[in-house]
PDB file of N, CA and C in Angstrom:
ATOM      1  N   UNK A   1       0.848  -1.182   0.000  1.00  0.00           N
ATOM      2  CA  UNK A   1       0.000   0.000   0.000  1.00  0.00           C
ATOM      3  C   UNK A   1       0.892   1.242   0.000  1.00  0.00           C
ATOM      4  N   UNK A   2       0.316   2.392  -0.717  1.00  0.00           N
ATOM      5  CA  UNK A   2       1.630   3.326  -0.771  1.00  0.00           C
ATOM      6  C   UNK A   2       1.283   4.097   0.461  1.00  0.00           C
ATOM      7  N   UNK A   3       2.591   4.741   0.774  1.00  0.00           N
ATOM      8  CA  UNK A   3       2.877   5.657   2.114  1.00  0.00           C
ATOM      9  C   UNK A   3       1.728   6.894   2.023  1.00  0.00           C
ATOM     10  N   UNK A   4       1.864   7.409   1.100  1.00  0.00           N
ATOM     11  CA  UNK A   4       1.072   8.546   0.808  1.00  0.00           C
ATOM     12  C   UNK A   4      -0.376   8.227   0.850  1.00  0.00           C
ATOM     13  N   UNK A   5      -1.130   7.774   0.388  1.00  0.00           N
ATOM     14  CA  UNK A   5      -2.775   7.124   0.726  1.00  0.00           C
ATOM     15  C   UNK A   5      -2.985   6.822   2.048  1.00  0.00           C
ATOM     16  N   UNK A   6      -2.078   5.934   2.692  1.00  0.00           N
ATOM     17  CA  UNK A   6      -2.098   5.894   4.018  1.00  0.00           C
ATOM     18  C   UNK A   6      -2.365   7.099   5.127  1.00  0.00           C
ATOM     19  N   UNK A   7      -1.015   8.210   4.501  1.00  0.00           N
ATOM     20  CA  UNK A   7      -0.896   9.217   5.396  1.00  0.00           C
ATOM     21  C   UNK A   7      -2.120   9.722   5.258  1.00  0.00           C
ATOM     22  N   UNK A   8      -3.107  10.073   4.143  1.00  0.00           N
ATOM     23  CA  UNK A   8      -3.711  11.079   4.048  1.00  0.00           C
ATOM     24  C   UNK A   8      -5.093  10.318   4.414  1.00  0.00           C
ATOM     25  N   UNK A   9      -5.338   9.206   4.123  1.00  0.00           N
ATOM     26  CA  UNK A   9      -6.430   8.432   4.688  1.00  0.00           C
ATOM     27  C   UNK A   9      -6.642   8.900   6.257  1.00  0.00           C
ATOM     28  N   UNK A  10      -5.142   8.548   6.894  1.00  0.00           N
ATOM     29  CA  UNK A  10      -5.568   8.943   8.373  1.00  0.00           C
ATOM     30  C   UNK A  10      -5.513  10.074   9.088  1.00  0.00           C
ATOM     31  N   UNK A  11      -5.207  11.149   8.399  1.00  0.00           N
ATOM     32  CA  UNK A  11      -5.850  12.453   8.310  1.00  0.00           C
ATOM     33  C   UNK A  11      -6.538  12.974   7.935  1.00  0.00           C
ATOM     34  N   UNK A  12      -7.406  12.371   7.218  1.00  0.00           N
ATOM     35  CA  UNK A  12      -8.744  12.546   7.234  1.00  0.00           C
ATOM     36  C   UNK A  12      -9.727  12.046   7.884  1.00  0.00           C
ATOM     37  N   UNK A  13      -9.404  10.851   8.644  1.00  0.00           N
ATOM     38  CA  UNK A  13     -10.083  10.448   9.575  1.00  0.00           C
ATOM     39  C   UNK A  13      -9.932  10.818  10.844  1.00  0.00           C
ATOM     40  N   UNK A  14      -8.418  11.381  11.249  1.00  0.00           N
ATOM     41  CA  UNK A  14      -8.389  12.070  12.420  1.00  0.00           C
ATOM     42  C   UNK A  14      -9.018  13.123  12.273  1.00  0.00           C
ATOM     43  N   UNK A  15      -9.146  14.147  11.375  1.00  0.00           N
ATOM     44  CA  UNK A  15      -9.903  15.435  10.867  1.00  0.00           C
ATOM     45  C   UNK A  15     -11.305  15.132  11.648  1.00  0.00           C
ATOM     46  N   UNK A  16     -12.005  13.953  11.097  1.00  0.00           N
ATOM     47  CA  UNK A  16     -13.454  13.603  11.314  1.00  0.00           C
ATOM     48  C   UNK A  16     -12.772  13.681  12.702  1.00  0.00           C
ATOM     49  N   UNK A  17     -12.475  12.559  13.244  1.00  0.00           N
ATOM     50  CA  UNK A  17     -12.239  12.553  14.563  1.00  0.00           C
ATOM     51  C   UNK A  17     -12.699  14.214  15.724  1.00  0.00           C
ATOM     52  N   UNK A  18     -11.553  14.704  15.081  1.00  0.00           N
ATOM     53  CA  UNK A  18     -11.586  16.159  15.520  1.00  0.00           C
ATOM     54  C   UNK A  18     -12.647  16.860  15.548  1.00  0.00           C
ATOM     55  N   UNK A  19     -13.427  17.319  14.157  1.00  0.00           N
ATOM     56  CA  UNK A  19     -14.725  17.780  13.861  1.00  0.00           C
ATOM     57  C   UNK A  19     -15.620  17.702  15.103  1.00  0.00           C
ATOM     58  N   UNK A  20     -15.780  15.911  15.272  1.00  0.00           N
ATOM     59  CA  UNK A  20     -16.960  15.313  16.150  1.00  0.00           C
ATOM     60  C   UNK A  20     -16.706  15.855  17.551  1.00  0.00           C
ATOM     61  N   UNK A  21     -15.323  15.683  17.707  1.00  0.00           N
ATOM     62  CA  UNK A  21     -15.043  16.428  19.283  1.00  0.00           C
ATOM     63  C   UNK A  21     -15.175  17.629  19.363  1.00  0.00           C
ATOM     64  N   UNK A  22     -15.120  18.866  18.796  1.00  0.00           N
ATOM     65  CA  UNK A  22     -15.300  20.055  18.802  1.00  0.00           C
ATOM     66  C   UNK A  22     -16.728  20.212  18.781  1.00  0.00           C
ATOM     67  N   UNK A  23     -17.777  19.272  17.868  1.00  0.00           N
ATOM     68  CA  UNK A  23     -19.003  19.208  18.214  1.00  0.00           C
ATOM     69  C   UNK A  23     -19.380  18.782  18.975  1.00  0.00           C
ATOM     70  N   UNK A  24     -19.014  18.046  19.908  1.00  0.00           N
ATOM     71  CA  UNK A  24     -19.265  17.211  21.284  1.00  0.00           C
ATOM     72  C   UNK A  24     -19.100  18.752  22.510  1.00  0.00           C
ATOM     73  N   UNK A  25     -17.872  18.922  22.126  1.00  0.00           N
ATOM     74  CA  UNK A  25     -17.489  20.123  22.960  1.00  0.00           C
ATOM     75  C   UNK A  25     -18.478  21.324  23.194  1.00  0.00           C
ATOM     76  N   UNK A  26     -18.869  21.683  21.716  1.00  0.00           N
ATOM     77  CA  UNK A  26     -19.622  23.350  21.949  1.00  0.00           C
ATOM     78  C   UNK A  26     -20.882  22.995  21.913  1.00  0.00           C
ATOM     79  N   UNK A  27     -21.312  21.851  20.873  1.00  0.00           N
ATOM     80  CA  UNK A  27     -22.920  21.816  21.002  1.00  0.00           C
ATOM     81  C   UNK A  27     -23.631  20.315  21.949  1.00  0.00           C
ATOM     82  N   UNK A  28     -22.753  19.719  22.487  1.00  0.00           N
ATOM     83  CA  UNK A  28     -22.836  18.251  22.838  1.00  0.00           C
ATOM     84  C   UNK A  28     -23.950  17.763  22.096  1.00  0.00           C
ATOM     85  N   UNK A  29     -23.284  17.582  20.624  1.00  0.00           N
ATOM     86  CA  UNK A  29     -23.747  16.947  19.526  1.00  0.00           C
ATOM     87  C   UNK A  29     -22.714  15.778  18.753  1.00  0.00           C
ATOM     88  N   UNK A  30     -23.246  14.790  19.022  1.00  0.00           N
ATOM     89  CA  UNK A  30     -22.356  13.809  18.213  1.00  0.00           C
ATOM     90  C   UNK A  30     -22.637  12.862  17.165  1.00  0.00           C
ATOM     91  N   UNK A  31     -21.588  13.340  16.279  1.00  0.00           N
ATOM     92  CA  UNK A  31     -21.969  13.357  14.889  1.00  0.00           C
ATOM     93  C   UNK A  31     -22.083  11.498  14.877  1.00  0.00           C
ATOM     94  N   UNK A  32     -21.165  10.856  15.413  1.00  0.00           N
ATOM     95  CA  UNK A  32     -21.462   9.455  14.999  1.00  0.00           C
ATOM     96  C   UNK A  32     -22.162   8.722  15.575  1.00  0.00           C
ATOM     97  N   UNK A  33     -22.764   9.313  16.629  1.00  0.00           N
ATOM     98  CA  UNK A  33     -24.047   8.304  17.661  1.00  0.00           C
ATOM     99  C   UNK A  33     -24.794   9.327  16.349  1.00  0.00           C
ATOM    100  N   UNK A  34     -25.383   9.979  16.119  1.00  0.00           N
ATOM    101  CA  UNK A  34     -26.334  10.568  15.488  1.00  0.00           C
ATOM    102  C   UNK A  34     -26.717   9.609  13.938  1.00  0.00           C
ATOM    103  N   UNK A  35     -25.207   9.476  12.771  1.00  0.00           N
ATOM    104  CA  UNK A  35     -25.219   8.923  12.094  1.00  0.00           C
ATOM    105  C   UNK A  35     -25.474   7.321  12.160  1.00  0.00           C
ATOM    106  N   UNK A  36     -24.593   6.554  13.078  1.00  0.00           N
ATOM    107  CA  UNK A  36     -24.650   5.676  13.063  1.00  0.00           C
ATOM    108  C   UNK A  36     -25.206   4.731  14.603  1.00  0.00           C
ATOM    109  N   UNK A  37     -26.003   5.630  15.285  1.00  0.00           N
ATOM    110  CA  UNK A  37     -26.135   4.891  17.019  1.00  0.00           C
ATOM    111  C   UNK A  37     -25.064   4.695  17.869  1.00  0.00           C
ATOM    112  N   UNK A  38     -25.712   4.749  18.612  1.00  0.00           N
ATOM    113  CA  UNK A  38     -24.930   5.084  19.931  1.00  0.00           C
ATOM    114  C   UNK A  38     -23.985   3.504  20.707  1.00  0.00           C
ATOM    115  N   UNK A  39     -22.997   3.548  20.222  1.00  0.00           N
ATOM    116  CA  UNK A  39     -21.987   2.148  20.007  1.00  0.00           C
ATOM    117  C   UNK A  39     -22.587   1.293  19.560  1.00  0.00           C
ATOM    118  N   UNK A  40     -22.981   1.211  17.935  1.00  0.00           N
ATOM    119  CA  UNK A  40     -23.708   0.568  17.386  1.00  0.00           C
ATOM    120  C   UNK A  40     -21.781  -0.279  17.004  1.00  0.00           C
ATOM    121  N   UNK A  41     -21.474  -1.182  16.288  1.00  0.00           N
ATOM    122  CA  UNK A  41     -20.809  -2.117  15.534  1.00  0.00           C
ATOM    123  C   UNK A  41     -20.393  -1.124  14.875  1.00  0.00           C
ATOM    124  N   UNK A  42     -20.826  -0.492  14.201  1.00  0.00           N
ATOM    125  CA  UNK A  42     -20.375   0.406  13.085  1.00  0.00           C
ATOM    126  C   UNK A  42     -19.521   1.761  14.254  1.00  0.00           C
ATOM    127  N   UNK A  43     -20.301   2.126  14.576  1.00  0.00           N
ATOM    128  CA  UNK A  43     -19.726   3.027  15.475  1.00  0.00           C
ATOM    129  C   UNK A  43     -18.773   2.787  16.210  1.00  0.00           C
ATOM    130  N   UNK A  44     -18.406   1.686  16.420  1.00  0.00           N
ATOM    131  CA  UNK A  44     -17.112   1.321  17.284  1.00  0.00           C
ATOM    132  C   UNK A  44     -15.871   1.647  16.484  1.00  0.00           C
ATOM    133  N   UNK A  45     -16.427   0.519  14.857  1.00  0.00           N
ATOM    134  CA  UNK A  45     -15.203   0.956  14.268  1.00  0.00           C
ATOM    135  C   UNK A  45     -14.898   1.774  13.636  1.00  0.00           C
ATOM    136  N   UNK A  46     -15.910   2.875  13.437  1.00  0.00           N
ATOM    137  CA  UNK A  46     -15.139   4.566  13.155  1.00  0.00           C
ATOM    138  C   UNK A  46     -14.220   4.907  14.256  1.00  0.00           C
ATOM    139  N   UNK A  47     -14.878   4.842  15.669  1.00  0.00           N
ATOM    140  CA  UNK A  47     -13.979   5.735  16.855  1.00  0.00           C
ATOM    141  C   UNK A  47     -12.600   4.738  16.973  1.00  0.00           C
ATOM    142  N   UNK A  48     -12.497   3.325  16.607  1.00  0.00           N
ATOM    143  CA  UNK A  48     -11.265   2.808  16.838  1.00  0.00           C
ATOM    144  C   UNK A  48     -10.680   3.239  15.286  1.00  0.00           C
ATOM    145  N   UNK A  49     -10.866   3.397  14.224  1.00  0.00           N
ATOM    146  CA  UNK A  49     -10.489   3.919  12.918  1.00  0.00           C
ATOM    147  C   UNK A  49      -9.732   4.873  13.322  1.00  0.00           C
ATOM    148  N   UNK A  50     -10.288   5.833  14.087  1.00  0.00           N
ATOM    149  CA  UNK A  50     -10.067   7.204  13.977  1.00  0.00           C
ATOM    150  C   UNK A  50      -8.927   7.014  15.476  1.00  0.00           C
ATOM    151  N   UNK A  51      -8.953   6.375  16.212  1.00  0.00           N
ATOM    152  CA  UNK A  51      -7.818   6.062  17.709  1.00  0.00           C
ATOM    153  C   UNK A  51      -6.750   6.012  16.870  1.00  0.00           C
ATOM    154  N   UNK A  52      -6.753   4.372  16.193  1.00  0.00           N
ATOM    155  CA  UNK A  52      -5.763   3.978  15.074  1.00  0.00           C
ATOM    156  C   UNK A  52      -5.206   5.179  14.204  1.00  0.00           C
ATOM    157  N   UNK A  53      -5.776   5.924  13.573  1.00  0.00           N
ATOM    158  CA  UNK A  53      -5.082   6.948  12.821  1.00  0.00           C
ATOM    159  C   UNK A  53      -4.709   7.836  13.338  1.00  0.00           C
ATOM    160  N   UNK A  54      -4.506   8.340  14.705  1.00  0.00           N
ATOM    161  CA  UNK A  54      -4.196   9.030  15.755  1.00  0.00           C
ATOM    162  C   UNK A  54      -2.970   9.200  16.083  1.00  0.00           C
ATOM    163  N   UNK A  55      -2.880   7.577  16.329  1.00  0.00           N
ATOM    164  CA  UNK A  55      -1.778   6.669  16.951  1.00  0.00           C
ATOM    165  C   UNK A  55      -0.853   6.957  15.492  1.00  0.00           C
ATOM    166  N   UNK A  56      -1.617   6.321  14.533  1.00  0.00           N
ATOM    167  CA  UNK A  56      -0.118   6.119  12.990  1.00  0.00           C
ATOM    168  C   UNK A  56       0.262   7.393  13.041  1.00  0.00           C
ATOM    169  N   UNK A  57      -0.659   9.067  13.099  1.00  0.00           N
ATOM    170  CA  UNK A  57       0.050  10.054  12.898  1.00  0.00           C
ATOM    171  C   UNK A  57       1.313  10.725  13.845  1.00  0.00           C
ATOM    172  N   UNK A  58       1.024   9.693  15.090  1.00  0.00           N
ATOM    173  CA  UNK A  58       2.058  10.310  15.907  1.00  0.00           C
ATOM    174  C   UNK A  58       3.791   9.871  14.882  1.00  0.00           C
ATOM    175  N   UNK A  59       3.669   8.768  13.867  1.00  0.00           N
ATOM    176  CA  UNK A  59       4.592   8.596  13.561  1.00  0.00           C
ATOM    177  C   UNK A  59       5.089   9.602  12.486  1.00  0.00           C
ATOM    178  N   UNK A  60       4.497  10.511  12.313  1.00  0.00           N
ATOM    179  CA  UNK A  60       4.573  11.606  11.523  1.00  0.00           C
ATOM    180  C   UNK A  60       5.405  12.688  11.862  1.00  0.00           C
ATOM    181  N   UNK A  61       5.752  12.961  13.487  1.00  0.00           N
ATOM    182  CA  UNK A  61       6.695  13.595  13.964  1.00  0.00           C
ATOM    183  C   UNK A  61       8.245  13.588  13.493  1.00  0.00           C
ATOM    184  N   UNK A  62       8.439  11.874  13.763  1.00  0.00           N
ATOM    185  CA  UNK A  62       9.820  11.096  13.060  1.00  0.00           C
ATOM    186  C   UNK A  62      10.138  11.642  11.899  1.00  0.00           C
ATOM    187  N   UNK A  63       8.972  11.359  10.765  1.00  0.00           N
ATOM    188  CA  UNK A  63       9.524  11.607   9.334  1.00  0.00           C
ATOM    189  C   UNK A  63       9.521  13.009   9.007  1.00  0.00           C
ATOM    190  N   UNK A  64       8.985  14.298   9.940  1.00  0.00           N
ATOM    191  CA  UNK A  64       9.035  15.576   9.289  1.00  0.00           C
ATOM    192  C   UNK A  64      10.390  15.714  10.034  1.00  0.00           C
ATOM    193  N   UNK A  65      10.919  14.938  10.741  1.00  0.00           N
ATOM    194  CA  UNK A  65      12.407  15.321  11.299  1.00  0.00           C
ATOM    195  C   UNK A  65      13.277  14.786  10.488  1.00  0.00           C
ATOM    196  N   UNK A  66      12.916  13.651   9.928  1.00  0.00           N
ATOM    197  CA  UNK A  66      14.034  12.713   9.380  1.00  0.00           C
ATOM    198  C   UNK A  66      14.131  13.757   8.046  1.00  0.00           C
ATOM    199  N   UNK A  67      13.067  14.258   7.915  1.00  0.00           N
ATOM    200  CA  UNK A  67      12.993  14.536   6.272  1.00  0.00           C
ATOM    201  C   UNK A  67      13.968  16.388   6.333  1.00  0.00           C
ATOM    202  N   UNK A  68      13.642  16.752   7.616  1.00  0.00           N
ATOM    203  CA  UNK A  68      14.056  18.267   7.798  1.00  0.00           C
ATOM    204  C   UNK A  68      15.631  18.357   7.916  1.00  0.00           C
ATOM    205  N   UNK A  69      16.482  16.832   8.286  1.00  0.00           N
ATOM    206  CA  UNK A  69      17.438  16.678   8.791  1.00  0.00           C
ATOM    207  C   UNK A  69      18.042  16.416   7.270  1.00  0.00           C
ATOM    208  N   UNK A  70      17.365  15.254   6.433  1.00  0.00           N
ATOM    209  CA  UNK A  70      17.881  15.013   5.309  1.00  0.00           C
ATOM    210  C   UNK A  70      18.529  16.349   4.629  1.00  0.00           C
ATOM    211  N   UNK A  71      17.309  17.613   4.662  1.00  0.00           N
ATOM    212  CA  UNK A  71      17.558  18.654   3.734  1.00  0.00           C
ATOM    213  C   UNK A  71      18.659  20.022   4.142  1.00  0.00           C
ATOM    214  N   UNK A  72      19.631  19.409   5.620  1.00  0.00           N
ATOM    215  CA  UNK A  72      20.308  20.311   5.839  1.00  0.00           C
ATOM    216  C   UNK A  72      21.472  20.904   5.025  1.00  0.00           C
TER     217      UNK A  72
END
């Protein structure tokens, strides 16, 4: 699978991620109990989707260093 689809897959799902919490936050409205029920099956595995892509972006720190270091 290429690097790039990956990265951007799970920034866009952390994005959602984010969205829903900021709506949780100001309007305590949540977008995926709303869409999909309230820990329905489906709903589990968006919020673990979105944990998971959380987690891979922390590895994103590494490579904007590795990559900043390459270009000294």
């Amino acid at each position: 699978m290429n690097s790039k689809f990956l990265d951007y897959t799970a920034l866009v799902l952390t994005i959602v991620g984010a969205v829903n919490w900021g709506l949780i936050g100001f309007f305590r409205f949540n977008l995926v109990t709303f869409l999909f029920g309230d820990m329905t099956w489906l709903s589990r595995i968006i919020y673990a989707l979105v944990g998971i892509s959380g987690l891979y972006l922390l590895s994103l720190f590494g490579r904007i260093a590795s990559f900043s270091d390459s270009r000294l």
